[in-house]
PDB file of N, CA and C in Angstrom:
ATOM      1  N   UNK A   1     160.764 146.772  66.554  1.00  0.00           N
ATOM      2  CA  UNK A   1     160.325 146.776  67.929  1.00  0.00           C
ATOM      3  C   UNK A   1     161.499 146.386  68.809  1.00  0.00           C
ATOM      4  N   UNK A   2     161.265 146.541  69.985  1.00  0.00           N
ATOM      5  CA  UNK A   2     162.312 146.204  70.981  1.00  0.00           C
ATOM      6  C   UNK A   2     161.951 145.824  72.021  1.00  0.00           C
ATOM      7  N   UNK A   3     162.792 144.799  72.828  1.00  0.00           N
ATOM      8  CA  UNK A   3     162.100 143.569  73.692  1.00  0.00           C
ATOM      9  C   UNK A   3     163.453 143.940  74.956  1.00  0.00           C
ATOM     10  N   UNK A   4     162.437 144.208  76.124  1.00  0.00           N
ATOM     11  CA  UNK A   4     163.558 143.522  76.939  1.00  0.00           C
ATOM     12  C   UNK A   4     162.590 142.423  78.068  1.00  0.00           C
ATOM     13  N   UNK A   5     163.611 142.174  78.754  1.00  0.00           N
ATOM     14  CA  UNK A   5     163.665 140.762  79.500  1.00  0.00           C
ATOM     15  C   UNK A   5     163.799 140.833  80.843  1.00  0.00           C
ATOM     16  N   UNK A   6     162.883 140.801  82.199  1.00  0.00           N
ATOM     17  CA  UNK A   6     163.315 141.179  83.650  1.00  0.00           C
ATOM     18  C   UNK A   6     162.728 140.128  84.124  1.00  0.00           C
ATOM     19  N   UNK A   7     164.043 139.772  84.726  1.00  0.00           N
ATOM     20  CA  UNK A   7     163.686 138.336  85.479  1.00  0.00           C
ATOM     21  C   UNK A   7     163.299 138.403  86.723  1.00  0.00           C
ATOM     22  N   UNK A   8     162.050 138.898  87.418  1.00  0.00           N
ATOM     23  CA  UNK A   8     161.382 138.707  88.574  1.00  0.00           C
ATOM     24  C   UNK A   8     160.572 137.941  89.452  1.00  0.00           C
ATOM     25  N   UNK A   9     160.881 138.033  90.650  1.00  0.00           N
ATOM     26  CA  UNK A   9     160.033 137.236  91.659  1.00  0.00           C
ATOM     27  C   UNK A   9     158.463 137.775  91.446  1.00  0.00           C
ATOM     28  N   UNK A  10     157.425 136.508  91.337  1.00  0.00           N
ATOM     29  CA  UNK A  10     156.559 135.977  91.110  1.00  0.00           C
ATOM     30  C   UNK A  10     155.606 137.387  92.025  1.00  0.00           C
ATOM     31  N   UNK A  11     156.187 137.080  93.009  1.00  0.00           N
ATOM     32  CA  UNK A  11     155.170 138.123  93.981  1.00  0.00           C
ATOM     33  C   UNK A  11     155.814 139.779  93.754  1.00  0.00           C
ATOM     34  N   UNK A  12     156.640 139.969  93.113  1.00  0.00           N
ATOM     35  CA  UNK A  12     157.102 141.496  93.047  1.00  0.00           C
ATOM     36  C   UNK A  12     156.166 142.167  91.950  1.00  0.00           C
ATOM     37  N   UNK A  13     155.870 140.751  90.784  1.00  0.00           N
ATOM     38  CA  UNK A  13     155.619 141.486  89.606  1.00  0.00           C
ATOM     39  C   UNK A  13     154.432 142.390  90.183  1.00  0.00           C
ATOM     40  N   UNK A  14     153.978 142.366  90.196  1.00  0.00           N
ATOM     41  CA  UNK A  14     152.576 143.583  90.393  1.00  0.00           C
ATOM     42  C   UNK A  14     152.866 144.693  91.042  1.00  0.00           C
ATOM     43  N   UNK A  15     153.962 144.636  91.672  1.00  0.00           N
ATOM     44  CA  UNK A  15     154.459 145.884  92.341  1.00  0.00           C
ATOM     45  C   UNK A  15     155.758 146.609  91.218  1.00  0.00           C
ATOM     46  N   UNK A  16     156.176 145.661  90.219  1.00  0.00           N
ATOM     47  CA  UNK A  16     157.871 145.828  89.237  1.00  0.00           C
ATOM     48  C   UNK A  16     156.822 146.494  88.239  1.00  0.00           C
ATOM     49  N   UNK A  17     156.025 145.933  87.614  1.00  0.00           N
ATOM     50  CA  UNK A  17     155.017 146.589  86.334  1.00  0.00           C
ATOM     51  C   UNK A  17     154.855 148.049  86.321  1.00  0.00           C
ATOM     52  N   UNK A  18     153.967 148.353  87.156  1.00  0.00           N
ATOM     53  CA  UNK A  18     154.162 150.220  86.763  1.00  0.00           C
ATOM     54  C   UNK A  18     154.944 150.534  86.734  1.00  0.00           C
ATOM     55  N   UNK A  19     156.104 150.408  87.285  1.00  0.00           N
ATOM     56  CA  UNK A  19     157.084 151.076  87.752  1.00  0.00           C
ATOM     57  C   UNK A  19     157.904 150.801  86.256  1.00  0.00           C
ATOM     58  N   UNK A  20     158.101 149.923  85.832  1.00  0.00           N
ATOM     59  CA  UNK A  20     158.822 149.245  84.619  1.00  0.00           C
ATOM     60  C   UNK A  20     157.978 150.324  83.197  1.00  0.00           C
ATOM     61  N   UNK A  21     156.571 150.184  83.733  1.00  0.00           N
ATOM     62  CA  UNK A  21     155.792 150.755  82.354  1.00  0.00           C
ATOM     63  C   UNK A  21     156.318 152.226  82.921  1.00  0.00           C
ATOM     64  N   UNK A  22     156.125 153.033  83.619  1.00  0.00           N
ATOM     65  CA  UNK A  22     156.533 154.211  83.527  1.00  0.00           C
ATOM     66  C   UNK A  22     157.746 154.658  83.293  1.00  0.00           C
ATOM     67  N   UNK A  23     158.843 154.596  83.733  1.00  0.00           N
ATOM     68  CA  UNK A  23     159.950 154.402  82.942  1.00  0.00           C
ATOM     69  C   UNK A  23     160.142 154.605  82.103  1.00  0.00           C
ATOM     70  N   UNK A  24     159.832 153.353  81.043  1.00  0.00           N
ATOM     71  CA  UNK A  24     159.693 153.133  79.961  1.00  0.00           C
ATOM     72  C   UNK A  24     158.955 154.269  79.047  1.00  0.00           C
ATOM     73  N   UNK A  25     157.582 154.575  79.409  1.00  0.00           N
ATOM     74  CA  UNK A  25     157.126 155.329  78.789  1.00  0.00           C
ATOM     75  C   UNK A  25     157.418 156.798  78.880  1.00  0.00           C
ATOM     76  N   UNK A  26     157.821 157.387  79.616  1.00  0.00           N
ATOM     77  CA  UNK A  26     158.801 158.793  80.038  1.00  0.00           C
ATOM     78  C   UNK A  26     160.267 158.813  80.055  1.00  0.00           C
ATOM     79  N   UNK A  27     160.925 157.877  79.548  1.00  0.00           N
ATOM     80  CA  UNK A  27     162.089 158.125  79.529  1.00  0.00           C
ATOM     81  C   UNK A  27     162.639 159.026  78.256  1.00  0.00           C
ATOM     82  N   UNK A  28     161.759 159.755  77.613  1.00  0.00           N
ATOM     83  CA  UNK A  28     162.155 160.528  76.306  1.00  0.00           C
ATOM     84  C   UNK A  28     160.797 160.785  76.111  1.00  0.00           C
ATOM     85  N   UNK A  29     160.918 162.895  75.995  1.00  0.00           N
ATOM     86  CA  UNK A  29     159.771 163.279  75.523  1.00  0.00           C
ATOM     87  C   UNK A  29     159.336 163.391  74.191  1.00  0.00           C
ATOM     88  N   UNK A  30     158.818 162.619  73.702  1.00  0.00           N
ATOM     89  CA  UNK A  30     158.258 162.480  71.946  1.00  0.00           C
ATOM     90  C   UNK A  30     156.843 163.234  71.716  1.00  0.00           C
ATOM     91  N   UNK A  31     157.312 163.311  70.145  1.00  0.00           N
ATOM     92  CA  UNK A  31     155.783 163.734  69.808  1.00  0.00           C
ATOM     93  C   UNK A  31     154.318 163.060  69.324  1.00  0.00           C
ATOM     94  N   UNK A  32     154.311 161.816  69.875  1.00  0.00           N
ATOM     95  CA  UNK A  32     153.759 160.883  69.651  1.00  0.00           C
ATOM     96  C   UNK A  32     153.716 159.721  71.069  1.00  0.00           C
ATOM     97  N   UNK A  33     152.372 159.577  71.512  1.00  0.00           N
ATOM     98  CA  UNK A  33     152.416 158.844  72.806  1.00  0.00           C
ATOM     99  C   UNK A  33     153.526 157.340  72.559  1.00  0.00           C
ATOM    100  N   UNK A  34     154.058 156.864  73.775  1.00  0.00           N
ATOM    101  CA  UNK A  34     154.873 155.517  73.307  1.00  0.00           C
ATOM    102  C   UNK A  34     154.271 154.822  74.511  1.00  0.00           C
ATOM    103  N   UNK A  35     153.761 153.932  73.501  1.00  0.00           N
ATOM    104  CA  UNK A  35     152.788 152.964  74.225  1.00  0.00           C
ATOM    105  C   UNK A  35     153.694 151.635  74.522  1.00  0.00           C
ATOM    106  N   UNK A  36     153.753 150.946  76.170  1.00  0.00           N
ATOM    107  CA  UNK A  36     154.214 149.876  76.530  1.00  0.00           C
ATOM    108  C   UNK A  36     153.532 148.720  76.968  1.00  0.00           C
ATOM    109  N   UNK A  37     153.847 147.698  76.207  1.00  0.00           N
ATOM    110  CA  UNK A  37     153.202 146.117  76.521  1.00  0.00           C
ATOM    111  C   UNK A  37     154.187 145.383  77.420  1.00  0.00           C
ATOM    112  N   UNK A  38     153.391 144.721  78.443  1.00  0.00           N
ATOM    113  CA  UNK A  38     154.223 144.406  79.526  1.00  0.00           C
ATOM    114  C   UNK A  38     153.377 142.555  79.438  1.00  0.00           C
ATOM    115  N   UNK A  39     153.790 142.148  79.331  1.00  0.00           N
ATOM    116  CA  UNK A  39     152.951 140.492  79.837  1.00  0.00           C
ATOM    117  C   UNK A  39     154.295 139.580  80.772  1.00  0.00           C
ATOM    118  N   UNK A  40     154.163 138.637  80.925  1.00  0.00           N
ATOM    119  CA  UNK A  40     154.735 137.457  81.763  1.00  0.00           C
ATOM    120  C   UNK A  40     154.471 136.148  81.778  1.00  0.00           C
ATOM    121  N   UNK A  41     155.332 135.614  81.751  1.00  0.00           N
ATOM    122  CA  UNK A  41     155.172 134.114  82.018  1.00  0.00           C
ATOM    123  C   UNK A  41     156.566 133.273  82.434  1.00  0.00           C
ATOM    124  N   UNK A  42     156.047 131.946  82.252  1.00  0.00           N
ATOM    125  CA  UNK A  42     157.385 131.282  83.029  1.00  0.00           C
ATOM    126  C   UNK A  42     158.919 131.102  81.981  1.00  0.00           C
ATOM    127  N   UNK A  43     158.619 131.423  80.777  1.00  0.00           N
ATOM    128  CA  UNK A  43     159.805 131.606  79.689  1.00  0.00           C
ATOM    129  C   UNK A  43     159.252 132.526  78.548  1.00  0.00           C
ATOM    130  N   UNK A  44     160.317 132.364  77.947  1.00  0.00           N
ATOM    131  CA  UNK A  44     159.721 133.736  76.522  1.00  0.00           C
ATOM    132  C   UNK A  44     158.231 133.564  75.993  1.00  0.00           C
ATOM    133  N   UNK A  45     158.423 132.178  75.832  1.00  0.00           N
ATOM    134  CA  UNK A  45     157.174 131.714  74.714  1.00  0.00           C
ATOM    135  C   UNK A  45     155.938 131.773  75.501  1.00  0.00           C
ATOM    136  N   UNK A  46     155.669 131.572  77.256  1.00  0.00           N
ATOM    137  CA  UNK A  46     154.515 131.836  77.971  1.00  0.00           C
ATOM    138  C   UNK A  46     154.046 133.328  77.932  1.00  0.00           C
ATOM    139  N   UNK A  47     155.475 134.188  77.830  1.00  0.00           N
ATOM    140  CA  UNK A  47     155.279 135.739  77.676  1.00  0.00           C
ATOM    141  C   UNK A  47     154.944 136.481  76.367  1.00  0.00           C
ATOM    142  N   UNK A  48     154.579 135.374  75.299  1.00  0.00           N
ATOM    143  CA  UNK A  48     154.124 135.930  74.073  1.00  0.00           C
ATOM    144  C   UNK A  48     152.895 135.362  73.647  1.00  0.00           C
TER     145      UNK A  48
END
């Protein structure tokens, strides 16, 4: 699996999320849907 890390203002996230999940999920057409998990918190371990 592969993890990345975006360090955002509190009030952006809800507006950074789709935008981050789409991206993500269209950046390469596969033959198999690629499904993205997005969560948050105040350090790694709140975000898992």
């Amino acid at each position: 699996h592969d993890e990345l890390v975006f360090d955002v203002l509190k009030t952006e996230l809800d507006a950074l999320t789709p935008l981050i999940r789409n991206e993500m999920e269209s950046a390469h057409q596969l033959s198999v849907p690629l499904v993205v998990d997005i969560s948050s918190g105040n350090n790694w371990l709140e975000a898992h």
